[in-house]
C-alpha atoms as a PDB file:
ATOM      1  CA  UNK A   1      26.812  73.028-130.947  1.00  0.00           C
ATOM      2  CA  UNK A   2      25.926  76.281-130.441  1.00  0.00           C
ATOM      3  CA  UNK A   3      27.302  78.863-127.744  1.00  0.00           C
ATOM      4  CA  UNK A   4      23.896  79.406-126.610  1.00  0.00           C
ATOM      5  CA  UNK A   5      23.799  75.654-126.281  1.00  0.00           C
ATOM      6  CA  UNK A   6      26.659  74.906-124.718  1.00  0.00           C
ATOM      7  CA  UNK A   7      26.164  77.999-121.852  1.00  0.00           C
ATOM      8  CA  UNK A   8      22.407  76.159-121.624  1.00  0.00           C
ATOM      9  CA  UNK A   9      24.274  73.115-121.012  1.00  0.00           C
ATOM     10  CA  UNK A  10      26.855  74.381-118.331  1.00  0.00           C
ATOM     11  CA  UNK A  11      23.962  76.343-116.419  1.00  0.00           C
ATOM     12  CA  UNK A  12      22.362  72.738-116.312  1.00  0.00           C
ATOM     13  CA  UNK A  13      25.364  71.456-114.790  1.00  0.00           C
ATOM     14  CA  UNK A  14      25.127  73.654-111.942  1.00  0.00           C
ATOM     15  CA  UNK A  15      21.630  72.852-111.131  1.00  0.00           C
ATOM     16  CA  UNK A  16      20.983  70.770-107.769  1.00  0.00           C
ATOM     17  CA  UNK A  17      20.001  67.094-108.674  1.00  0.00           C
ATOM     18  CA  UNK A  18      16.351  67.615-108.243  1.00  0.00           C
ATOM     19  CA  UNK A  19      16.148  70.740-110.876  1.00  0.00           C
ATOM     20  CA  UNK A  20      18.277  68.743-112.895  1.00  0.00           C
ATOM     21  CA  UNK A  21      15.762  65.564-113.138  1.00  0.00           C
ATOM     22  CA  UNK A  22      12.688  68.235-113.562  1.00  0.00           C
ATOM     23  CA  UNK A  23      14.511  70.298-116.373  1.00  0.00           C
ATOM     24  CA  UNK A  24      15.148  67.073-118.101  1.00  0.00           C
ATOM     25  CA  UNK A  25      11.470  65.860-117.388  1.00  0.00           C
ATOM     26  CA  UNK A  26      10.152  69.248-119.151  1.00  0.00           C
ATOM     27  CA  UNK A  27      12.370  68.738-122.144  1.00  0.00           C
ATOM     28  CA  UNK A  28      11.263  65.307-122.727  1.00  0.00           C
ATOM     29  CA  UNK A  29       7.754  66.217-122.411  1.00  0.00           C
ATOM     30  CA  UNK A  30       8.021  69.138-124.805  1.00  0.00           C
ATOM     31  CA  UNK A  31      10.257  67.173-127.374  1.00  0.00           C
ATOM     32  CA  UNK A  32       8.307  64.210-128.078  1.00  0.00           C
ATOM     33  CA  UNK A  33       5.073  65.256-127.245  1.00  0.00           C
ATOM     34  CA  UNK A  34       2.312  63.252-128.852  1.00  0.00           C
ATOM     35  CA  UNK A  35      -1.285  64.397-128.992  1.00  0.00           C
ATOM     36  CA  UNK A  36      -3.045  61.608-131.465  1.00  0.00           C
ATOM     37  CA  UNK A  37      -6.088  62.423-133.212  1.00  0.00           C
ATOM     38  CA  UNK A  38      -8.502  60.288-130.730  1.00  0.00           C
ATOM     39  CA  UNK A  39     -11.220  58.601-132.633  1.00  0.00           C
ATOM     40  CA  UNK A  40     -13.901  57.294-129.975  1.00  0.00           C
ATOM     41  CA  UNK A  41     -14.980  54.593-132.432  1.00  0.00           C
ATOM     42  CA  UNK A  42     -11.403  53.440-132.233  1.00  0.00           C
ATOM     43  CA  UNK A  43     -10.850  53.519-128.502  1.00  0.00           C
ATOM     44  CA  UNK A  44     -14.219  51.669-128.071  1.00  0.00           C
ATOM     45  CA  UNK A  45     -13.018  49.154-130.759  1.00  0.00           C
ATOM     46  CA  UNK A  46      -9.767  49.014-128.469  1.00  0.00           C
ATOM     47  CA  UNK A  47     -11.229  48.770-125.024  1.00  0.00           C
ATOM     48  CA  UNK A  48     -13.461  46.195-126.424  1.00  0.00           C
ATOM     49  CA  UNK A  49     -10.354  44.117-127.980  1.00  0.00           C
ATOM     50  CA  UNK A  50      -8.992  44.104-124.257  1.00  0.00           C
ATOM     51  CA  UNK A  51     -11.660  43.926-122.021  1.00  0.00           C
ATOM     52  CA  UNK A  52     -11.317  40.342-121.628  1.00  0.00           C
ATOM     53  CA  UNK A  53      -8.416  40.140-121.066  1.00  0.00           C
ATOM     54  CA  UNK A  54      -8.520  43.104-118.586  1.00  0.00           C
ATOM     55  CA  UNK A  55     -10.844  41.181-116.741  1.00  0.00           C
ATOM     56  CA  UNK A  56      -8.827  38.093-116.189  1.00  0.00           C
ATOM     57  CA  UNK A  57      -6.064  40.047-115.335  1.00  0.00           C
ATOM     58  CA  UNK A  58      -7.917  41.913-112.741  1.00  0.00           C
ATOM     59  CA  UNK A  59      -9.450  38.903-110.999  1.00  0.00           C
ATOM     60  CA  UNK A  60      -6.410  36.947-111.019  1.00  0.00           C
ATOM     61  CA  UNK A  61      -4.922  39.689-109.080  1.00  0.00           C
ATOM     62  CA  UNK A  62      -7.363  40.074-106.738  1.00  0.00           C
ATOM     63  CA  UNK A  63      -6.550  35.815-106.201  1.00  0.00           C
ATOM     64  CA  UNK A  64      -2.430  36.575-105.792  1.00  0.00           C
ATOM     65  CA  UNK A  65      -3.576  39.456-103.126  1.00  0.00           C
ATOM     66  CA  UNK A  66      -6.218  37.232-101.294  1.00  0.00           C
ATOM     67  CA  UNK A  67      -3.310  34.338-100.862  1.00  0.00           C
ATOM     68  CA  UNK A  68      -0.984  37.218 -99.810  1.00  0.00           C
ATOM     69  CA  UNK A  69      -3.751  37.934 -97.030  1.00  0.00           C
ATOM     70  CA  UNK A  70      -4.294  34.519 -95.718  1.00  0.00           C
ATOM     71  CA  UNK A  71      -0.513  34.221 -96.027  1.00  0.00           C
ATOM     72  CA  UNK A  72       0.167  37.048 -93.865  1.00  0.00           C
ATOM     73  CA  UNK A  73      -2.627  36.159 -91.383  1.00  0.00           C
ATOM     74  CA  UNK A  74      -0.574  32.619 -90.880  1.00  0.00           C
ATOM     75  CA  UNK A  75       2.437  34.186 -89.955  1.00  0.00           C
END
């Protein structure tokens, strides 16, 4: 490793935990950023695919969080 790497690397040590996490958080975001060419034929194609199953999943929570209701109102 480099010496500019390795002072990078002791500055990060000193940095309060919250820094720290952002710092870390930046890097990520800058080292495996991913910007796709978005096709919109594609993503329709895609939202299509799932819709379905979107939809079940949706009303099936909106089941779990009406028995959670009555559930609560019982207690």
């Amino acid at each position: 490793m480099s010496t500019t790497g390795e002072e990078l690397l002791k500055s990060f040590d000193l940095l309060p935990e919250p820094e720290k996490h952002q710092v870390a958080s930046e890097i990520m975001r800058r080292a495996f950023a991913f910007t796709p060419d978005l096709d919109d034929a594609q993503l329709a194609l895609a939202y299509s695919e799932f819709s379905e199953a979107d939809r079940k999943l949706a009303e099936g929570g909106i089941e779990d969080y009406k028995r959670g209701l009555i559930s609560e109102d019982a207690e």
